[in-house]
Every structure is written in C-alpha cells, then in structure tokens.
C-alpha atoms as a PDB file:
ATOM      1  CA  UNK A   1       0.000   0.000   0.000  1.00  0.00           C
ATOM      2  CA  UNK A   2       1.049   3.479  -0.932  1.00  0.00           C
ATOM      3  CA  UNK A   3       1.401   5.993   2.132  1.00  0.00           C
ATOM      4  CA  UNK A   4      -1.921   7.875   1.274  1.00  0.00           C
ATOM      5  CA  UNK A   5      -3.277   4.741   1.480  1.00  0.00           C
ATOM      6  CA  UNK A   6      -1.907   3.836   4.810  1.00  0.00           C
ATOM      7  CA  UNK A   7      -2.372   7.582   6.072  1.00  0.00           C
ATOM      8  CA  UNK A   8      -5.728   7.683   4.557  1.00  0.00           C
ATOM      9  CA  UNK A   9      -6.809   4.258   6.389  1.00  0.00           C
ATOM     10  CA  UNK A  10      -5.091   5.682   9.974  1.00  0.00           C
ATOM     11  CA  UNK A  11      -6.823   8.843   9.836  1.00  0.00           C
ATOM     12  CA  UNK A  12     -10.884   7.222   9.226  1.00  0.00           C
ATOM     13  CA  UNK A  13     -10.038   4.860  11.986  1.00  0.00           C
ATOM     14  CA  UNK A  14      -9.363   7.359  14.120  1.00  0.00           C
ATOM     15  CA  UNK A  15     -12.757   9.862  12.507  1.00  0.00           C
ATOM     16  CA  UNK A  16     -14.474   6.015  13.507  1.00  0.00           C
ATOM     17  CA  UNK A  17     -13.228   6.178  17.148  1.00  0.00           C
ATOM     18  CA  UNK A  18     -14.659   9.770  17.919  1.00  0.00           C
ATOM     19  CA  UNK A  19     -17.877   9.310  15.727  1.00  0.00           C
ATOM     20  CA  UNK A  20     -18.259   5.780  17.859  1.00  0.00           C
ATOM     21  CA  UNK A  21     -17.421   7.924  21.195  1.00  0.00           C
ATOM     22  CA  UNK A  22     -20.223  10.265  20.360  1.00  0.00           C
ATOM     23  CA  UNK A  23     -22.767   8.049  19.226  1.00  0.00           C
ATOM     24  CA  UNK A  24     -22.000   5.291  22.153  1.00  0.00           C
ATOM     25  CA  UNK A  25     -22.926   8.288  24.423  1.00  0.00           C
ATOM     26  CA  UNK A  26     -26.393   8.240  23.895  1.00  0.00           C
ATOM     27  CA  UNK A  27     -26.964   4.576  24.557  1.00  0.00           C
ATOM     28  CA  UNK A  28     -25.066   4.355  27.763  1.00  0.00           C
ATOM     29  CA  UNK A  29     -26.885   4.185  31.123  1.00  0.00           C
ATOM     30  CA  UNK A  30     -26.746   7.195  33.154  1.00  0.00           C
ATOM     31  CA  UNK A  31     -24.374   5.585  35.884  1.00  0.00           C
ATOM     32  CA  UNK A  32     -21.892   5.333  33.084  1.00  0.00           C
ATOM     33  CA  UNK A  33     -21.881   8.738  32.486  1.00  0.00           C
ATOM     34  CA  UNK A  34     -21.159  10.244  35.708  1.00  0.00           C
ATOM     35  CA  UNK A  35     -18.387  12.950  36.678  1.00  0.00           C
ATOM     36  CA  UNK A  36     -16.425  10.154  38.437  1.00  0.00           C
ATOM     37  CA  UNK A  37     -16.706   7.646  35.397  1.00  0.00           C
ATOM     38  CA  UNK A  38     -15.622  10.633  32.840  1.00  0.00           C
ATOM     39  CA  UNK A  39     -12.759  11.835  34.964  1.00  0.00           C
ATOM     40  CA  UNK A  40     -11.803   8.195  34.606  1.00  0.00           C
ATOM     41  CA  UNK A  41     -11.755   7.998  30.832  1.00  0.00           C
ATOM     42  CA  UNK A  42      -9.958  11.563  30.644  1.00  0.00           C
ATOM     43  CA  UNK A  43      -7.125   9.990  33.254  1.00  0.00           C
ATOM     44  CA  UNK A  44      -7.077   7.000  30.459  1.00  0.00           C
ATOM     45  CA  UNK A  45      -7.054   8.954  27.463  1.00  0.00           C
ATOM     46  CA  UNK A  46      -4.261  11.613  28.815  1.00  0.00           C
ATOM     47  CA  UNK A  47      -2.418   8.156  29.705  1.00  0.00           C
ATOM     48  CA  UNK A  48      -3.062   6.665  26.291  1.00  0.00           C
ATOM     49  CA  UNK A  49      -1.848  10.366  24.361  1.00  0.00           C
ATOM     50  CA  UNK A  50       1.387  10.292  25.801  1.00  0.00           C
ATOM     51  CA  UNK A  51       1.883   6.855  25.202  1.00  0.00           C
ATOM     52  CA  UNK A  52       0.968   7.548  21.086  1.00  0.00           C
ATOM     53  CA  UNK A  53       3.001  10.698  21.370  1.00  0.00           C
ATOM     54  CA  UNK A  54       5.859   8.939  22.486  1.00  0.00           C
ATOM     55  CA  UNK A  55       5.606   6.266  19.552  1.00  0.00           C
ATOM     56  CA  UNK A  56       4.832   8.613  17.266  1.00  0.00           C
ATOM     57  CA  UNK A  57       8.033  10.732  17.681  1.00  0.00           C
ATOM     58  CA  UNK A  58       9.816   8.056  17.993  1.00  0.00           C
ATOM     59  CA  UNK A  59       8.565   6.765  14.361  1.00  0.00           C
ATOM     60  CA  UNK A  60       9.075  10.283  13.240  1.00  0.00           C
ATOM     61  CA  UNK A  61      12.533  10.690  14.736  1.00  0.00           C
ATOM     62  CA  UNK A  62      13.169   7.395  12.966  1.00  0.00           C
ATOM     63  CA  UNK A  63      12.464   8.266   9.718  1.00  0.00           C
ATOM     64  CA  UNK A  64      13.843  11.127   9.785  1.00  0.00           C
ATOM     65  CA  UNK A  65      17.187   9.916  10.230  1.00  0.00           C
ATOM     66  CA  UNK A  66      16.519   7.616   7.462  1.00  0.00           C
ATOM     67  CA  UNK A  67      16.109  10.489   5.228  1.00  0.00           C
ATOM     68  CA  UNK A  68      18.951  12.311   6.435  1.00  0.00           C
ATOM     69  CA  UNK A  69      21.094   9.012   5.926  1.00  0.00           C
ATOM     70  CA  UNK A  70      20.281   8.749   1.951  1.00  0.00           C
ATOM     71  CA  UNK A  71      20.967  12.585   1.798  1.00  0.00           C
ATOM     72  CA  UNK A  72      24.536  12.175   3.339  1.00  0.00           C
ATOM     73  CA  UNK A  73      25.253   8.937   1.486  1.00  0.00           C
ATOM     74  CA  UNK A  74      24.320  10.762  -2.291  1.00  0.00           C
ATOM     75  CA  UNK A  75      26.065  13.901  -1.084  1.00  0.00           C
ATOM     76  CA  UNK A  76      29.473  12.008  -0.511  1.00  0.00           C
ATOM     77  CA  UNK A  77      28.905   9.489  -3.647  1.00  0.00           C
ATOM     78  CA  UNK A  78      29.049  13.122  -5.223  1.00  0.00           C
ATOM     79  CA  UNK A  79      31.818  13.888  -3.616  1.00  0.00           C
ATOM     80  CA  UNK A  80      32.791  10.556  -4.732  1.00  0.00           C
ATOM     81  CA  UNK A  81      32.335  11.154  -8.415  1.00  0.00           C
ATOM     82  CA  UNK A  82      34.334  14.393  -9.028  1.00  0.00           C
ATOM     83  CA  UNK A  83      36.977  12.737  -7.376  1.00  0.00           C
ATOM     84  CA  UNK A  84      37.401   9.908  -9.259  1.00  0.00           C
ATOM     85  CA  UNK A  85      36.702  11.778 -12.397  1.00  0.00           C
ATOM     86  CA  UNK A  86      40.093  14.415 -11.385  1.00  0.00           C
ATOM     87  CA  UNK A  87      41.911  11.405 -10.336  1.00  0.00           C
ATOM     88  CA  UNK A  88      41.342  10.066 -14.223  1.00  0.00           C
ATOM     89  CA  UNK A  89      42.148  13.080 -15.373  1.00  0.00           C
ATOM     90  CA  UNK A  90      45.677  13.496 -13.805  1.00  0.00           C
ATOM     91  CA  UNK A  91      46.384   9.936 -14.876  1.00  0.00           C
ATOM     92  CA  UNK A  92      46.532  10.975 -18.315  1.00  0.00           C
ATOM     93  CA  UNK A  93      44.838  10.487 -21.584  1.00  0.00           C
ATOM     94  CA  UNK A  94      44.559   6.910 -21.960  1.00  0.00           C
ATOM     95  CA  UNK A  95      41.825   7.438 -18.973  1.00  0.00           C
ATOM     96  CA  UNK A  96      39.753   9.381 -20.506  1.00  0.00           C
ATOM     97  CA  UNK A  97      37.056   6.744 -22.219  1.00  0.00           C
ATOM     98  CA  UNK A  98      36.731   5.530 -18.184  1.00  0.00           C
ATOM     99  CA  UNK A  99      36.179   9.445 -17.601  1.00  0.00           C
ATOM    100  CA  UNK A 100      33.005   9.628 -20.207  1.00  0.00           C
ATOM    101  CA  UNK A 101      31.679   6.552 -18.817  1.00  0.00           C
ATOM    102  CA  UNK A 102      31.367   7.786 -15.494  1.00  0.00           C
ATOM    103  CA  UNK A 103      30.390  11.272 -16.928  1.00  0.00           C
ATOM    104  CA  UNK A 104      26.877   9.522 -18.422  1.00  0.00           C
ATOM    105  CA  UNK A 105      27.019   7.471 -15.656  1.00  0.00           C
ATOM    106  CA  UNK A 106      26.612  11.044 -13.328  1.00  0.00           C
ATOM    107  CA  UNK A 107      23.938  12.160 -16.603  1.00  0.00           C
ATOM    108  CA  UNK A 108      22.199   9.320 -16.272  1.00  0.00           C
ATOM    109  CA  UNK A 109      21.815   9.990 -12.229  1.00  0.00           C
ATOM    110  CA  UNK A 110      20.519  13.112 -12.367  1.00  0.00           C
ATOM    111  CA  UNK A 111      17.854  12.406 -15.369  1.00  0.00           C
ATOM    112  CA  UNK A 112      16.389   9.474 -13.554  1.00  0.00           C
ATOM    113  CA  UNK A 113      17.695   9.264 -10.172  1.00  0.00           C
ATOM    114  CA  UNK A 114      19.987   6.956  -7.986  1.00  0.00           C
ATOM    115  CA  UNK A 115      18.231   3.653  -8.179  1.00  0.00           C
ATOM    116  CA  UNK A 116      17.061   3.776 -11.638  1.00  0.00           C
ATOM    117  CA  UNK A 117      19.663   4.936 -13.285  1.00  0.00           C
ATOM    118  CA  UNK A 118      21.856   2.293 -15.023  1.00  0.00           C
ATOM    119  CA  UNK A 119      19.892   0.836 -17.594  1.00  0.00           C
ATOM    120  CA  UNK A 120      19.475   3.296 -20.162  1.00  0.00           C
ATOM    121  CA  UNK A 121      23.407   4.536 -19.156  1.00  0.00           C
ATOM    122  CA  UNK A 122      25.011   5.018 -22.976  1.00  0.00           C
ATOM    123  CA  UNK A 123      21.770   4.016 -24.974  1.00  0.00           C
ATOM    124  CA  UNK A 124      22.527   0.806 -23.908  1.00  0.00           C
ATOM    125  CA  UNK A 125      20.765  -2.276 -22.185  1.00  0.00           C
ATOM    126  CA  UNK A 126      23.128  -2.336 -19.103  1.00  0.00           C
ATOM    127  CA  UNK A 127      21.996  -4.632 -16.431  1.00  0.00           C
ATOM    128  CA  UNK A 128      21.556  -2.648 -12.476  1.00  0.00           C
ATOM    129  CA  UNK A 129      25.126  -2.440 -11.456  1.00  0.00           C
ATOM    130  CA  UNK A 130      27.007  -2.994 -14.461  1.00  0.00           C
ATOM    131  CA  UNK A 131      28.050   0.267 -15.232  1.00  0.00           C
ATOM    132  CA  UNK A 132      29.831   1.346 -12.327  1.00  0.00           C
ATOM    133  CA  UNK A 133      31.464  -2.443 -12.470  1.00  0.00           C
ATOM    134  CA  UNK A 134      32.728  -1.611 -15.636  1.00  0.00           C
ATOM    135  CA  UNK A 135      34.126   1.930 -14.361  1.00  0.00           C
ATOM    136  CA  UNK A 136      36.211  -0.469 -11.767  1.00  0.00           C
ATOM    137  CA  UNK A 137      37.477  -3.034 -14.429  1.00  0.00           C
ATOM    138  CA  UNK A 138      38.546   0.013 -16.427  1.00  0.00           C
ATOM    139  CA  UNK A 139      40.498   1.196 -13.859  1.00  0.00           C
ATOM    140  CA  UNK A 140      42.048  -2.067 -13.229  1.00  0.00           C
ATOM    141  CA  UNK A 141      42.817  -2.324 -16.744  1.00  0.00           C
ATOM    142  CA  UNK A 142      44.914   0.611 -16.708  1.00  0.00           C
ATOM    143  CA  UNK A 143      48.623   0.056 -16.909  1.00  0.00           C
ATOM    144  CA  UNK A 144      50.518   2.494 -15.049  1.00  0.00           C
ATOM    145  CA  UNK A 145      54.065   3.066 -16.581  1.00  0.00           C
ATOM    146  CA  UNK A 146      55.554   5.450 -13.276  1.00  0.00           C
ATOM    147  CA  UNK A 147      55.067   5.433  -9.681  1.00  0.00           C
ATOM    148  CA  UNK A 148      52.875   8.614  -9.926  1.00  0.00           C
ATOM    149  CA  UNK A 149      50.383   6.596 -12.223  1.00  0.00           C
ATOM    150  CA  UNK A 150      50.055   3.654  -9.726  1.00  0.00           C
ATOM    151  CA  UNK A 151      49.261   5.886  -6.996  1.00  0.00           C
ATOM    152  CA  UNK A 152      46.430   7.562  -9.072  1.00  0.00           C
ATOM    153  CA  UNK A 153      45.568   4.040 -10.202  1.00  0.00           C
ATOM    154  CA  UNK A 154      44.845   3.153  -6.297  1.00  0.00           C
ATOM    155  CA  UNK A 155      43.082   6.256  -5.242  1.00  0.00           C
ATOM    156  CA  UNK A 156      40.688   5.854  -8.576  1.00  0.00           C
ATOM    157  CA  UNK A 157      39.796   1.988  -7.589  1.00  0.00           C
ATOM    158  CA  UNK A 158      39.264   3.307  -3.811  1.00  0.00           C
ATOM    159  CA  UNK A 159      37.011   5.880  -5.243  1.00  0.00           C
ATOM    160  CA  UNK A 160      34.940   3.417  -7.023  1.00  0.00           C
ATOM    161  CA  UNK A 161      34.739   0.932  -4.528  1.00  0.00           C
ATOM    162  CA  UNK A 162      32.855   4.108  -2.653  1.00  0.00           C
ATOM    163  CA  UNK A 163      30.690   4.562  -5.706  1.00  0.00           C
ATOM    164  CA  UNK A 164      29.649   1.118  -5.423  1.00  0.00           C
ATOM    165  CA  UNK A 165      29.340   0.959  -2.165  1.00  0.00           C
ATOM    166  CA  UNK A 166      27.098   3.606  -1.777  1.00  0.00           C
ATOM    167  CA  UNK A 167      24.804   2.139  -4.671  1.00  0.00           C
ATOM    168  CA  UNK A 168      24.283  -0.546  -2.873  1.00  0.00           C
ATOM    169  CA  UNK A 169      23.706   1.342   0.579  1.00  0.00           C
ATOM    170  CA  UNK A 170      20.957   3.376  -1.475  1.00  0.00           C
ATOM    171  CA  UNK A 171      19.663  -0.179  -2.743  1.00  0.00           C
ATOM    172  CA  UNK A 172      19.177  -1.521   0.651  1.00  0.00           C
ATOM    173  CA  UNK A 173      17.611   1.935   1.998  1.00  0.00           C
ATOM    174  CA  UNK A 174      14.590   1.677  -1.140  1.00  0.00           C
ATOM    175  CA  UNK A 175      13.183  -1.129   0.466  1.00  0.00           C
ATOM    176  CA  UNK A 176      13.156  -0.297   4.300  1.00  0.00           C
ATOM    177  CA  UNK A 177      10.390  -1.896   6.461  1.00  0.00           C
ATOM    178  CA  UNK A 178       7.065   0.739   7.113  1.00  0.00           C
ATOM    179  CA  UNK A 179       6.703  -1.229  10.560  1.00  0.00           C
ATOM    180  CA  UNK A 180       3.831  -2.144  10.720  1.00  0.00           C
ATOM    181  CA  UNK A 181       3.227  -3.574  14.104  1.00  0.00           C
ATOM    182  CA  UNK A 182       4.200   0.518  15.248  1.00  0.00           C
ATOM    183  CA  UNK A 183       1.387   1.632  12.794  1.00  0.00           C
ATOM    184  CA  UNK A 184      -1.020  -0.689  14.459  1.00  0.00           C
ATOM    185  CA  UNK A 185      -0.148   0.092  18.115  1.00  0.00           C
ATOM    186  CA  UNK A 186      -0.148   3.853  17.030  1.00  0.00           C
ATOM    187  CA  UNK A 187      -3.738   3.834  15.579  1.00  0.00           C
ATOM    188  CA  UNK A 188      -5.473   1.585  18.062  1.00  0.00           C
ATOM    189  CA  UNK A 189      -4.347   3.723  20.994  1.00  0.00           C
ATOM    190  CA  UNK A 190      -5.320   7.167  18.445  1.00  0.00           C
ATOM    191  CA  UNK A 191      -8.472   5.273  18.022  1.00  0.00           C
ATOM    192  CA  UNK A 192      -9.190   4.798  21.690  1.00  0.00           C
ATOM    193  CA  UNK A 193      -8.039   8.261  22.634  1.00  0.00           C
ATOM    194  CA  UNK A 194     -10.530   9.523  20.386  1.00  0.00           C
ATOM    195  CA  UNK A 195     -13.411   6.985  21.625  1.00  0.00           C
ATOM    196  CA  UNK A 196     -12.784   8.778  24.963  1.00  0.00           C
ATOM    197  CA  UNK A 197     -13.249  11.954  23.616  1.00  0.00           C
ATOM    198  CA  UNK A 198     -16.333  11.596  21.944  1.00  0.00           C
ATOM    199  CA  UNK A 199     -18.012   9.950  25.141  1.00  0.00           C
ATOM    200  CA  UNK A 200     -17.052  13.533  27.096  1.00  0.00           C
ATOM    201  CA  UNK A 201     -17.787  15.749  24.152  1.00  0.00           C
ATOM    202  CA  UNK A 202     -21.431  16.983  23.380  1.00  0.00           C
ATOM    203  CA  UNK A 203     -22.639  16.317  19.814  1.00  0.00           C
ATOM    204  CA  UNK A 204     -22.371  19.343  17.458  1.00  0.00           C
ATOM    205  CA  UNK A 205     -21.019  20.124  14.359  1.00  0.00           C
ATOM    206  CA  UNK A 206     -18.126  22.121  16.354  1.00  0.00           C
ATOM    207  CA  UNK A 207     -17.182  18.676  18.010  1.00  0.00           C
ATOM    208  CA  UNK A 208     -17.464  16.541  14.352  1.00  0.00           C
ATOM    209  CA  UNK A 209     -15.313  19.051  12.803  1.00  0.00           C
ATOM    210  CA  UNK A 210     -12.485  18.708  16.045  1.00  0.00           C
ATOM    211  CA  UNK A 211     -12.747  15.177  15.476  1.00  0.00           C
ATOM    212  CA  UNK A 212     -12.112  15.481  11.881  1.00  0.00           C
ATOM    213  CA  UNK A 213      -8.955  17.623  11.653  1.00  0.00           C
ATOM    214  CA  UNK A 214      -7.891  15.711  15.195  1.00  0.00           C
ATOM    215  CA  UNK A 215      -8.203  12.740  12.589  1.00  0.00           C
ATOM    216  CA  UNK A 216      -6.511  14.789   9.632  1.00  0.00           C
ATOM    217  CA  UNK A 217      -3.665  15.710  12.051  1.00  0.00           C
ATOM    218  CA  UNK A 218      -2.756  11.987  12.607  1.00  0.00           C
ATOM    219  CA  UNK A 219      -2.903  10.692   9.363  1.00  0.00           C
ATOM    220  CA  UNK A 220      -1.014  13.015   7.857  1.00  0.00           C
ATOM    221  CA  UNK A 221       2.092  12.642  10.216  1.00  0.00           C
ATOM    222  CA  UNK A 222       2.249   8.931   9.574  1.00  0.00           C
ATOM    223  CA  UNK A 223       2.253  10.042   6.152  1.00  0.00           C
ATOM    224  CA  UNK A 224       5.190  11.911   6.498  1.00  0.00           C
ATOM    225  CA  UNK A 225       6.621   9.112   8.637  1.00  0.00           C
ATOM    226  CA  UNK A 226       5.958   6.949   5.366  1.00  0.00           C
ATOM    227  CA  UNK A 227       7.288   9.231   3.012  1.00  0.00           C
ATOM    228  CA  UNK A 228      10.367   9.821   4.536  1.00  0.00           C
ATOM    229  CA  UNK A 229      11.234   6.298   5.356  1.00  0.00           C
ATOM    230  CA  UNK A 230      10.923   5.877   1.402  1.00  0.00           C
ATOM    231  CA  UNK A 231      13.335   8.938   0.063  1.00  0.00           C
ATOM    232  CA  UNK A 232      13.126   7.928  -3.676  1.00  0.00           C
ATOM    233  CA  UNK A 233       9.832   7.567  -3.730  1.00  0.00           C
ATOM    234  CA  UNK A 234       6.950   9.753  -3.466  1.00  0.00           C
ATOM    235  CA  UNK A 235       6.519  13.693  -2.644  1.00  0.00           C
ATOM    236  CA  UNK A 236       9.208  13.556   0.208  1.00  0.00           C
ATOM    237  CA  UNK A 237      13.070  12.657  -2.281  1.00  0.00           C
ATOM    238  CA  UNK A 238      16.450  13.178  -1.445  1.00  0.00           C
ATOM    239  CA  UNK A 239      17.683  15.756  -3.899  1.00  0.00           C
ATOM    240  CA  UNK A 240      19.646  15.432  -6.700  1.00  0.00           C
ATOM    241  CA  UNK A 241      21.384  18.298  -6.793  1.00  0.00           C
ATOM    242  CA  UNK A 242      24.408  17.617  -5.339  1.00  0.00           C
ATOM    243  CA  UNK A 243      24.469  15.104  -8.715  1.00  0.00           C
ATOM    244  CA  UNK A 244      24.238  18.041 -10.706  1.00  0.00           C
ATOM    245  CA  UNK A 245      26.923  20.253  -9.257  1.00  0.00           C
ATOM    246  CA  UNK A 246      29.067  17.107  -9.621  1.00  0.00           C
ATOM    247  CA  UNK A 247      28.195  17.259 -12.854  1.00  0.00           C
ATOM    248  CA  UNK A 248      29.066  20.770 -13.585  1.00  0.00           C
ATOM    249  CA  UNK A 249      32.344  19.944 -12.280  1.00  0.00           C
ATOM    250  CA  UNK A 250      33.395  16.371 -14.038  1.00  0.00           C
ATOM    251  CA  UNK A 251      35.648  16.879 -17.108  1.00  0.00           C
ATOM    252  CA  UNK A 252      37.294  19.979 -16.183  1.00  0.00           C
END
C-alpha cells in the first residue's frame, strides 16, 4: 500500500473512534456517564496520548534519520564522483574513455535518479550495477608506466569501490520496512483516545469538525513518517542536486 493509502486508512479509523465515542454516548446508562466515570476515561485517554506521542516521535525521529542518511550517502557518492573523475584526469589520456563513462554514468543519475539509473546509461541495455562495475574493471585495466600513475591508479579503484558501495547502501535503503506492528499500536491507541473523547464531548457540528482535523492531524504525520522512510519515492526525495553540481564539475 502506498502511504496515502496507509495515512488515509489511519486517519478514518481514528474519525471512527470519535464518531463511535459520540454516538455510544447516547446509549449508555446514566451511571456510566457520571463525573467520576468521565474523569476516569480523561485519566485513560491523557495516559493513552502520551503513550501515542511517544511512539509517534519516535517513528518520526526514525524516519527522519533515514532520510537524512540517503541525503549524506548521495552527497558524498558526489563527492565521490568528481573525485574519481580528477583522479582520471591526472592519470593521463589513456583514462579518458573511463572518464566519459562515469560522466553519463553522473547524466544518467541526475535524469532518472539513484536507483534507476543504469539501464538506459550510454543508450545501452546495461543490467543494475554494471556500469559502475565496468568503471572499476577500467580502472584495473589501466597500466601504469611510473610510480605517480600507480598511486592515481589506487586512489581511482578506492574511489569506485565508494561509488559502489554507496549504490548498494541506497539499494538496501529503497526497500526499508514501514513497521507495521508501530502503525497498528499507534492507531489503536489514536483510536481509543478519540473513543474517549467523543463519550465527554457533546454532539455538534463544532465537536465533528475537532474530530475530523484531530483525525486529519494523525494521518497526515504517519504520512510523512511513510514518506520519509521511502526517500526515492513519493513527494518527500532526497535531492539530486548535489548530482548536478558534480556534474558541472566532471571533465574539467
């Protein structure tokens, strides 16, 4: 499910919980509904809102770093790139095809992003980690003829291995886990905070339209949470800029 979906689900089950509050006030007995009883359900509902604040920061908080993770990790691949592509370019001429494959390698990055961007790298039909591969057995294929040349030789396979390490970092952070058993926790105890609510609240429009954005409110922070624990996907990315300015900078 997409996390619109999800959000979109969290926030009617918590609408349900205060519309079932409301309406279950009119069909319980009168003993049920005395000061002592409600000052009851408000100690269990303050409990209950803590608790789900608690989670819900902590889901936040999570993601969050998540996000900030992918952003650091394509910032130094970035790095990464116009490093490798001066190191080429003090090696000599003889590097220079490995240059203008990781030049369209860098294009192809910015047109289409991180994890998508191999296959259509120089119009051709380049299987998901191929191309940077074949920036690394270029470099090993060079033949340095002077101590300076080995050394730039060394620092251009480190550089590399960084380049493919971080693909694969980015890789493993596309398909992180939405925890779901959080989700559920989170909008059963948002459900039953707003259950409580309802039974103390009179019923107005004033009240249905509290419970409503109340309702909004939640569902659109675990859709933040969602979007940020996914940062290629969705209206929440990590930027590709830093791509670009590589870019900008590559062949020089």
């Amino acid at each position: 499910m997409t996390a619109s979906v999800i959000a979109l689900a969290v926030s009617l089950c918590a609408f349900a919980g205060g519309a079932a509050g409301l309406l279950l006030s009119r069909f319980l007995a009168e003993q049920h509904l005395t000061k002592e009883t409600t000052d009851a359900v408000r100690l269990g509902t303050s409990m209950l809102s803590i608790l789900a604040a608690l989670v819900l920061g902590f889901l936040i908080a999570t993601a969050k770093d998540s996000l900030d993770t992918a952003d650091r990790i394509v910032r130094s691949a970035s790095v990464n790139l116009i490093e490798v592509d001066q190191i080429l370019g003090a090696y000599g001429a003889e590097a220079n095809p490995i240059r203008d494959l990781l030049r369209h390698y860098a294009e192809a990055m910015l047109r289409n992003g991180w994890i998508q961007s191999e296959h259509d790298l120089l119009e051709q039909n380049l299987p998901p980690g191929v191309a940077l591969e074949r920036v690394r057995l270029a470099i090993l294929s060079l033949e340095p003829v002077n101590a300076n040349q080995t050394w730039l030789r060394d620092q251009a396979l480190t550089g590399s291995g960084a380049l493919l390490k971080a693909r694969w970092e980015l890789l493993e952070r596309r398909d992180l886990p939405i925890r779901p058993a959080f989700l559920f926790v989170l909008t059963s105890w948002v459900t039953f905070i707003l259950v409580g609510f309802g039974l103390n609240a009179p019923r107005n429009s004033v009240v249905v339209g509290t419970l409503a954005v109340c309702a909004y409110a939640i569902g659109t922070s675990v859709f933040l949470v969602l979007e940020m624990e996914a940062p290629f996907d969705g209206l929440i990315q990590v930027a590709n800029n830093p791509v670009g300015v590589a870019l900008t900078r590559m062949g020089r």
